[in-house]
Protein backbone atom coordinates (compact mmCIF):
# COMPACT_ATOMS: atom_id res chain seq x y z
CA UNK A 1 -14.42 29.95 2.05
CA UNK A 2 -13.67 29.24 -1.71
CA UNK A 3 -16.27 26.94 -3.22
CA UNK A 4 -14.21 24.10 -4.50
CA UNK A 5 -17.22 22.32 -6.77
CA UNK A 6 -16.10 23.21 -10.58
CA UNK A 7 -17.04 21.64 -13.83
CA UNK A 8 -14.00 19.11 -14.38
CA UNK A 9 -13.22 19.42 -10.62
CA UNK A 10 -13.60 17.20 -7.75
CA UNK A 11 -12.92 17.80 -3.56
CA UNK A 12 -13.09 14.23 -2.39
CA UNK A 13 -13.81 13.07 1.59
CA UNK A 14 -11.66 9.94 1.27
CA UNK A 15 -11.69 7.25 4.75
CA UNK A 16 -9.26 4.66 4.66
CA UNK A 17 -9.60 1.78 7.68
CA UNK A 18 -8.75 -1.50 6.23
CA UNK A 19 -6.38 -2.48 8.75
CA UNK A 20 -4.65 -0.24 11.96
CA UNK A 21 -4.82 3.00 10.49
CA UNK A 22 -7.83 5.56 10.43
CA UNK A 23 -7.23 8.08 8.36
CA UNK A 24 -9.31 10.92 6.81
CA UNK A 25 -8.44 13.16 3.85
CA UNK A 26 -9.90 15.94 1.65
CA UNK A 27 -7.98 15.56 -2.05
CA UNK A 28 -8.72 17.96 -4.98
CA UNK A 29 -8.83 16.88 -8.57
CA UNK A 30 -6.67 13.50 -7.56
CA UNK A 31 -3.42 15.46 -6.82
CA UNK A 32 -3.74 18.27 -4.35
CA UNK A 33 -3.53 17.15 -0.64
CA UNK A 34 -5.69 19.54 1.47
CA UNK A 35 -5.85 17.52 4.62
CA UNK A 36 -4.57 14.21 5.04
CA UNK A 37 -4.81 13.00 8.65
CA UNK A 38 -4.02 9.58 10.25
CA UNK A 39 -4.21 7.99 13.67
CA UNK A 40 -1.63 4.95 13.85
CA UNK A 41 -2.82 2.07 16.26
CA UNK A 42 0.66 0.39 16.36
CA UNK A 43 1.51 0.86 19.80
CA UNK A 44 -2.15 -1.01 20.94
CA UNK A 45 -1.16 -3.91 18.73
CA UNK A 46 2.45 -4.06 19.61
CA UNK A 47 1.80 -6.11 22.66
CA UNK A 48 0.39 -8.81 20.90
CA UNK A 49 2.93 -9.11 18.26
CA UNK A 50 0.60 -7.97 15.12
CA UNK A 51 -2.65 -6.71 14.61
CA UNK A 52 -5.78 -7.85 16.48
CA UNK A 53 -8.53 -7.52 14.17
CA UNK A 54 -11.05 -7.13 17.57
CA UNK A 55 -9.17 -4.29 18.62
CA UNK A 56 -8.64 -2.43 15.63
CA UNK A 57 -12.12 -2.33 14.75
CA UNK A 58 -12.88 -0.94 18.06
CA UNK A 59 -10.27 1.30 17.72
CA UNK A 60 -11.63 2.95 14.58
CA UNK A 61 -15.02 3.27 16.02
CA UNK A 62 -13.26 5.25 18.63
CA UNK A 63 -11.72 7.90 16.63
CA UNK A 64 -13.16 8.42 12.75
CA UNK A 65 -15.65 10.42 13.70
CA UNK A 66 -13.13 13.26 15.39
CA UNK A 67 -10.46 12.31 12.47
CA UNK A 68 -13.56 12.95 9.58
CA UNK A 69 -14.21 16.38 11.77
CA UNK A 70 -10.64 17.52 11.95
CA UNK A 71 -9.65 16.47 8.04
CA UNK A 72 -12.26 19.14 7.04
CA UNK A 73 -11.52 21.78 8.75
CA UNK A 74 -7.74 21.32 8.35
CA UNK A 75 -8.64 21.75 4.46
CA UNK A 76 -10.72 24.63 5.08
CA UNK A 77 -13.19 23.62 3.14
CA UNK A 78 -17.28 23.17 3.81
CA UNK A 79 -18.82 20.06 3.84
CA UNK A 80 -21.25 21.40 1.15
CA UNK A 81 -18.05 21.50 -0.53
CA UNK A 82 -17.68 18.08 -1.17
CA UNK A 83 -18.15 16.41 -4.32
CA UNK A 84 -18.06 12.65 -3.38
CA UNK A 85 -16.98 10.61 -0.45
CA UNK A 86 -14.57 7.93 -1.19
CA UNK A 87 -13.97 5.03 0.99
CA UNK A 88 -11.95 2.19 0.93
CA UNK A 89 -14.31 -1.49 0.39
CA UNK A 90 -11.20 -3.63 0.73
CA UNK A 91 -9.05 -5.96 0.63
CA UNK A 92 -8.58 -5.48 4.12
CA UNK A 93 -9.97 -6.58 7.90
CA UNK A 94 -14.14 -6.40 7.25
CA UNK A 95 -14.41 -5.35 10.81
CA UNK A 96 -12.25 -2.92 9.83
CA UNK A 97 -13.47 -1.92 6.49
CA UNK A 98 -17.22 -1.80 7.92
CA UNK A 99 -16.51 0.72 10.03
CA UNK A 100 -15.37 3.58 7.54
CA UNK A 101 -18.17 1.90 5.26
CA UNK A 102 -20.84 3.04 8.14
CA UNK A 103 -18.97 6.44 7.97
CA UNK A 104 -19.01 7.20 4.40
CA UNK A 105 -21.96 5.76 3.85
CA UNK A 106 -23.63 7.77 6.40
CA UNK A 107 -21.78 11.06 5.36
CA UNK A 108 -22.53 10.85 1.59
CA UNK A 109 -26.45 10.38 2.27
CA UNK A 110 -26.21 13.12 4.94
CA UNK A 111 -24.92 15.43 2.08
CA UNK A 112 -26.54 14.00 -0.88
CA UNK A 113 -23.12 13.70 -2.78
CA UNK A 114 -22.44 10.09 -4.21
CA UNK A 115 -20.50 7.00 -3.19
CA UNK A 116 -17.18 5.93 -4.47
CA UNK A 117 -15.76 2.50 -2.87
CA UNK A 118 -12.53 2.24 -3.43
CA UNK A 119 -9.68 -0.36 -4.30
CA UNK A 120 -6.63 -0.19 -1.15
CA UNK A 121 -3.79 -1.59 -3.56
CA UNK A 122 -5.55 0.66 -6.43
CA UNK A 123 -4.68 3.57 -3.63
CA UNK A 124 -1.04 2.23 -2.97
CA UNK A 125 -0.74 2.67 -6.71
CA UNK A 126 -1.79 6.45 -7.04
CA UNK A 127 -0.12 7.63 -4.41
CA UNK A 128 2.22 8.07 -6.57
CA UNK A 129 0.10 10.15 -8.67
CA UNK A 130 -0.29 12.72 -5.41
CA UNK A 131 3.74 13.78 -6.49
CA UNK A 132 4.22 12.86 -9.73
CA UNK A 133 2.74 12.93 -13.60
CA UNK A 134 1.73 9.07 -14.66
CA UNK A 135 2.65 8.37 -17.84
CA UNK A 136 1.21 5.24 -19.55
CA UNK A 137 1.97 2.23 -20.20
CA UNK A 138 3.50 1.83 -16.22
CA UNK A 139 4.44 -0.96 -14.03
CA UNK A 140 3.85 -0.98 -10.57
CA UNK A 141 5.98 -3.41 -7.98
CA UNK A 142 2.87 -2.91 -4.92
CA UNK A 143 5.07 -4.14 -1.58
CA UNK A 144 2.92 -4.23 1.49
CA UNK A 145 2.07 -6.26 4.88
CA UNK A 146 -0.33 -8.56 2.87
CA UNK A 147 0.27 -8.00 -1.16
CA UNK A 148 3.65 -8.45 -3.05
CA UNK A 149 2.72 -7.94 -6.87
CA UNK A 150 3.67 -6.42 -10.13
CA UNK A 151 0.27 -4.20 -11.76
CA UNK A 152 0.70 -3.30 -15.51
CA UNK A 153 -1.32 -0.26 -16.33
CA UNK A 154 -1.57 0.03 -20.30
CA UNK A 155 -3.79 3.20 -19.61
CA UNK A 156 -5.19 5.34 -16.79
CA UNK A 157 -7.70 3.58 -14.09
CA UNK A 158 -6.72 -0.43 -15.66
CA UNK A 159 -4.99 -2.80 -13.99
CA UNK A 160 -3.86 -5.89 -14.61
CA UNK A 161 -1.58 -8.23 -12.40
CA UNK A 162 0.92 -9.40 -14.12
CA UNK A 163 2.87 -11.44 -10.98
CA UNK A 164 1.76 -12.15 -7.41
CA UNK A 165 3.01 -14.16 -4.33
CA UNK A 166 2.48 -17.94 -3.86
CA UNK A 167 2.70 -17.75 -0.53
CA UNK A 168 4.19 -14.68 1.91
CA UNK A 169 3.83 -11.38 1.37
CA UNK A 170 7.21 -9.50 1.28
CA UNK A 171 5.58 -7.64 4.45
CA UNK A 172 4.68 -10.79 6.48
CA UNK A 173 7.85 -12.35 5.67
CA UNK A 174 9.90 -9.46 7.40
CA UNK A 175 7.23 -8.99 10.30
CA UNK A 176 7.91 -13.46 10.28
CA UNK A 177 11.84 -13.27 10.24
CA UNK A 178 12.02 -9.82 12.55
CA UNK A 179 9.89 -12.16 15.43
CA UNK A 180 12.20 -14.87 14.99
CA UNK A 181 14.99 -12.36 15.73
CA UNK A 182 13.63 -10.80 18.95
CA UNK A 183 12.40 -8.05 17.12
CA UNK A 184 8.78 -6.11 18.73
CA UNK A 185 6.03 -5.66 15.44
CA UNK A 186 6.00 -4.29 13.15
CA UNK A 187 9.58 -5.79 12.11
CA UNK A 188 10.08 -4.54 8.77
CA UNK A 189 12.16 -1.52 9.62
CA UNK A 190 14.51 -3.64 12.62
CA UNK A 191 15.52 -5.77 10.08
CA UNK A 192 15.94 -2.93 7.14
CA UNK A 193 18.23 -0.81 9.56
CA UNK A 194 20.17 -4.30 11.06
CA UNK A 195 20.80 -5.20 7.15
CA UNK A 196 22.13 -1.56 6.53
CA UNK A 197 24.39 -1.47 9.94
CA UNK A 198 26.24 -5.06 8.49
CA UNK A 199 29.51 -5.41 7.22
CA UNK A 200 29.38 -8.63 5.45
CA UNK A 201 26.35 -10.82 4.57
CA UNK A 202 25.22 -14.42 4.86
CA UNK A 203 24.10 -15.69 1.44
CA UNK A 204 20.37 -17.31 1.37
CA UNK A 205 18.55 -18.78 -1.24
CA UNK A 206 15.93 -16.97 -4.06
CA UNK A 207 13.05 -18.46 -5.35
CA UNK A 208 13.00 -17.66 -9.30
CA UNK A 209 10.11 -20.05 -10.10
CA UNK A 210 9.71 -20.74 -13.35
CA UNK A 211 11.69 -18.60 -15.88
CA UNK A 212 9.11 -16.66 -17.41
CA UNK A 213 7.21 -16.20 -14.57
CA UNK A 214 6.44 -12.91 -12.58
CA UNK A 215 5.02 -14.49 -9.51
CA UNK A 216 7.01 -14.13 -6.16
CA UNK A 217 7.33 -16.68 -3.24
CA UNK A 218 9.17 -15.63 -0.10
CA UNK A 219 7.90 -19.05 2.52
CA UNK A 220 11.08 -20.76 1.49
CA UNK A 221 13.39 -18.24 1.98
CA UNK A 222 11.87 -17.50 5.50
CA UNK A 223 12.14 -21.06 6.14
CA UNK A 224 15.57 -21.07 5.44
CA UNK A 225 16.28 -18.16 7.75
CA UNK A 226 14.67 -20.20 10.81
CA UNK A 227 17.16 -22.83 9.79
CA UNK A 228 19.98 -20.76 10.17
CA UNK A 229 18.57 -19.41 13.78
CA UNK A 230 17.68 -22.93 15.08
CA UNK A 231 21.00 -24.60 13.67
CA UNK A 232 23.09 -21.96 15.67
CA UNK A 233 21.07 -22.23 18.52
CA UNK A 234 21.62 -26.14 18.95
CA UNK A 235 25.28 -26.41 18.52
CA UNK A 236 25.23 -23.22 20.87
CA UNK A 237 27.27 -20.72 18.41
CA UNK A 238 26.57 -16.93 18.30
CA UNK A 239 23.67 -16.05 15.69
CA UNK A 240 25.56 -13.05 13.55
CA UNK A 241 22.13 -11.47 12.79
CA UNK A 242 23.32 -8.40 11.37
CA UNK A 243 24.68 -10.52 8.21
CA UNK A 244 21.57 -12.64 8.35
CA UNK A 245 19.16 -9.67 8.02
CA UNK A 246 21.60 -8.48 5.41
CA UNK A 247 21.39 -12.06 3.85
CA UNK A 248 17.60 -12.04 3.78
CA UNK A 249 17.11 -8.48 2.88
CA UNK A 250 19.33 -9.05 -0.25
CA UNK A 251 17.65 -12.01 -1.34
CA UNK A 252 14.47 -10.33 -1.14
CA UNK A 253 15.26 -7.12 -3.22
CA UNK A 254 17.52 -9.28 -5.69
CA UNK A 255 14.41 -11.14 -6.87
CA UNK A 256 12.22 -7.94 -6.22
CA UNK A 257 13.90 -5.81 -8.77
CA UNK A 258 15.05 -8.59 -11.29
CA UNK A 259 11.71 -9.49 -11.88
CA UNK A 260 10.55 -5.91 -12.09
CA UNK A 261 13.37 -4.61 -14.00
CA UNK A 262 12.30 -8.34 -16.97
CA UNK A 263 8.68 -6.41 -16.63
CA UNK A 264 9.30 -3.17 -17.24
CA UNK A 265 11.19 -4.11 -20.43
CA UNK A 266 9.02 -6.78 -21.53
CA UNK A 267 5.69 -4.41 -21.61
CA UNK A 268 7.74 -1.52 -22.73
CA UNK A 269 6.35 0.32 -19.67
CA UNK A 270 7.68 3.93 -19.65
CA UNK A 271 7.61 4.05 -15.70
CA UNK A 272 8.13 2.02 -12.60
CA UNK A 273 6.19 2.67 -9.86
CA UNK A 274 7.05 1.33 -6.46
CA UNK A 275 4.19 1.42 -3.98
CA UNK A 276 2.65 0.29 -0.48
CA UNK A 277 4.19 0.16 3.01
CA UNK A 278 7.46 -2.04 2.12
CA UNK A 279 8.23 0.73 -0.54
CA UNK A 280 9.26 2.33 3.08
CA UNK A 281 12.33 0.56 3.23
CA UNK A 282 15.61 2.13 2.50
CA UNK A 283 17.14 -0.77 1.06
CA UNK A 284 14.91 -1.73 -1.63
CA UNK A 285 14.07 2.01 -2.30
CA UNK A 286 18.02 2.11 -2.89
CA UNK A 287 18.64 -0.89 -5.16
CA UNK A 288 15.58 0.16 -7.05
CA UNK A 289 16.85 3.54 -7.58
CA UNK A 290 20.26 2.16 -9.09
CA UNK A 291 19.01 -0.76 -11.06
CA UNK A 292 16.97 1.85 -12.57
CA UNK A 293 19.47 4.86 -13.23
CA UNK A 294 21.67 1.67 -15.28
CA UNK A 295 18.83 0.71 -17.07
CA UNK A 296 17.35 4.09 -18.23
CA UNK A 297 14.07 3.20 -16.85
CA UNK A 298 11.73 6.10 -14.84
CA UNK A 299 11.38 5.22 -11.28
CA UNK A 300 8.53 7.08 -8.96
CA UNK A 301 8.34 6.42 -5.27
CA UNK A 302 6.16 8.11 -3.09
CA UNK A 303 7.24 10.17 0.23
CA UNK A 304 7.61 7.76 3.21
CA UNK A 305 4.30 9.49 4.60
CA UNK A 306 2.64 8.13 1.46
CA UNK A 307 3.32 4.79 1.30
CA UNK A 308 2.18 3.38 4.59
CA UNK A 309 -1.56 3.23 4.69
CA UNK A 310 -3.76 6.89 4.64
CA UNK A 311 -6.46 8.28 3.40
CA UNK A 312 -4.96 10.65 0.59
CA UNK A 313 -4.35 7.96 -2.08
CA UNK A 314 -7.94 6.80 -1.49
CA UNK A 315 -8.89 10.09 -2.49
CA UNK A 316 -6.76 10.03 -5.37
CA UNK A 317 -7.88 6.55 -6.96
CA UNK A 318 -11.23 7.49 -6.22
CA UNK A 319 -10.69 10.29 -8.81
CA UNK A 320 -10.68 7.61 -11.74
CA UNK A 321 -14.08 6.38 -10.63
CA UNK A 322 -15.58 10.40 -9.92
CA UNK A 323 -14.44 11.04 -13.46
CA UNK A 324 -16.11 8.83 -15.29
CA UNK A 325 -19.36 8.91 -12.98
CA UNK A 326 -18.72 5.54 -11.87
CA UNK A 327 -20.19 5.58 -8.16
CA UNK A 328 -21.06 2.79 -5.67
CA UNK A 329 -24.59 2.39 -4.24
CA UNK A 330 -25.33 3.36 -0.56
CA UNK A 331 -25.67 -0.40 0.37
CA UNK A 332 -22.35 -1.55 -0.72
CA UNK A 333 -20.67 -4.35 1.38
CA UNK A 334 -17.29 -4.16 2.61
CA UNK A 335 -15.04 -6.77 0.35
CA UNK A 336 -12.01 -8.18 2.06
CA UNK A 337 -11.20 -10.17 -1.19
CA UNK A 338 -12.09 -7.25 -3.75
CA UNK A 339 -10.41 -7.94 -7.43
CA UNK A 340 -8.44 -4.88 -8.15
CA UNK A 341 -8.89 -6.19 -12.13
CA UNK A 342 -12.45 -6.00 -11.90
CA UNK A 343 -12.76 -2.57 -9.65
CA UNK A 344 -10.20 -1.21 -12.84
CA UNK A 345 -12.37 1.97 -14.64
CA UNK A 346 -14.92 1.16 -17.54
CA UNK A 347 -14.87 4.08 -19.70
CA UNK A 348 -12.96 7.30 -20.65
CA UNK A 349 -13.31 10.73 -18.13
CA UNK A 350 -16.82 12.54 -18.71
CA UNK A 351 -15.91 15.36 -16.60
């Protein structure tokens, strides 16, 4: 067994529960993935057509103790190992977040190593840095069940939102139209593949705002897709659903990577960085990739297992914080409405 604690190094215990995913993971130095396990609760929540913030606690009680077990002996590494357990303090479900809060709290005094709670959109955002080399000033477009926004990053560990929804979510719009459609949750990747099987399209609105704004608001354009539904279903005509998913879809990414593409250019970011659970689907992961290529502009995604919710990119925004010897006190609170500006680093690495 190779003792992992280095000057300048870190071996992270990351937890990530915010919402229907426990997941455990051991991350060197930020980048290196030495375990990265996570138990998916979709098919208890399926049933009730999203996730039941009751059950999902319960659930995590259930199984983070066996997940924390298995991550560290999957990354072969000692417990005495360790040089910090990182943990996720929200946004997310506080039944939820409480529970890996108990864990890591009770892991990092049983160890004597120190505390890092950790930002969930900051770990959407450096997952990317699990696969790829950051280089700053970056943009990141975070797409997710509850968070549509565009983060400028002027330097490593600082974030500041630059645009965010009004309204929906990109992710709760999909999950919103994909019910309306028949589809079981999550409905995100129904509609994604029904948009990519159809052979023409049915056009739908976009909300722009106001011209110079980055913000994002997706209730309209959901609205007008329940129009379209309702309208065919009273004068009894067949609903062609494969160009109304195409219809939505497009409207979605059009304003998606417009308004990203405006960013990038007026920031003179050097990188765009698409992140969270939406950054799943094919056809914005496409249309990003093009846009991009025509406009000269770097593009990182992360691998599909990275962008839905684990325990990895915990471990690798926690990093920033272990750095700098920025650590969270044993009685921290989980915070379903934590600022990702304020949890942003405060000074330069000291490791």
């Amino acid at each position: 067994m190779t003792t992992i604690n280095q000057s300048g190094q870190s071996l992270i215990l990351a937890i990530e529960t915010s919402c229907d995913e426990t997941s455990v993971a051991v991350v060197r130095n930020g980048k290196e993935i030495l375990s990265n396990l996570v138990s998916s609760q979709i098919e208890t929540h399926q049933r009730f057509g999203g996730v039941v913030p009751e059950i999902a606690s319960r659930k995590h009680v259930e199984t983070i103790t066996i997940i924390m077990e298995q991550a560290i002996k999957e990354a072969g590494v000692r417990l005495q190992d360790i040089s910090a357990v990182a943990v996720t303090q929200g946004p997310g479900l506080v039944g939820a977040l409480l529970v890996g809060i108990v864990a890591a709290n009770t892991l990092a005094m049983a160890i004597d190593v120190p505390l890092i709670g950790t930002h969930h959109i900051a770990g959407h955002i450096y997952a990317n840095q699990l696969v790829h080399d950051l280089v700053y000033p970056c943009l990141a477009l975070v797409v997710s069940g509850g968070h549509t926004e565009l983060v400028l990053m002027e330097r490593e560990g600082v974030f500041r939102i630059i645009g965010r929804t009004r309204d929906d979510a990109v992710g709760e719009a999909y999950d919103k139209v994909a019910r309306s459609l028949q589809f079981p949750y999550p409905g995100g990747p129904h509609i994604d593949r029904l948009a990519q099987e159809a052979d023409d399209t049915m056009e739908l609105p976009r909300a722009w705002l106001e011209a110079d704004s980055y913000d994002f608001s997706f209730s309209g354009l959901k609205s007008a897709v329940l129009a379209v539904i309702n309208q065919a279903k009273m004068k009894g005509e067949p609903l062609n659903r494969p160009a109304l998913a195409r219809g939505f879809q497009e409207s979605v990414i059009d304003v998606l990577v417009t308004k990203s593409i405006r960013a990038v250019h007026e920031f003179g970011a050097k990188q765009l960085l698409l992140c969270g659970g939406v950054a799943a689907n094919g056809g914005l992961r496409s249309a990003l990739k093009a846009r991009c290529a025509v406009e000269g502009v770097p593009l990182l995604v992360p691998p599909l297992s990275l962008c839905t919710d684990n325990a990895a990119m915990i471990g690798a925004a926690a990093h920033l914080k272990w750095q700098r010897g920025e650590f969270t006190s044993l009685d921290m609170k989980a915070d379903p409405s934590l600022s990702l500006e304020q949890w942003s680093v405060q000074g330069e690495p000291v490791r």
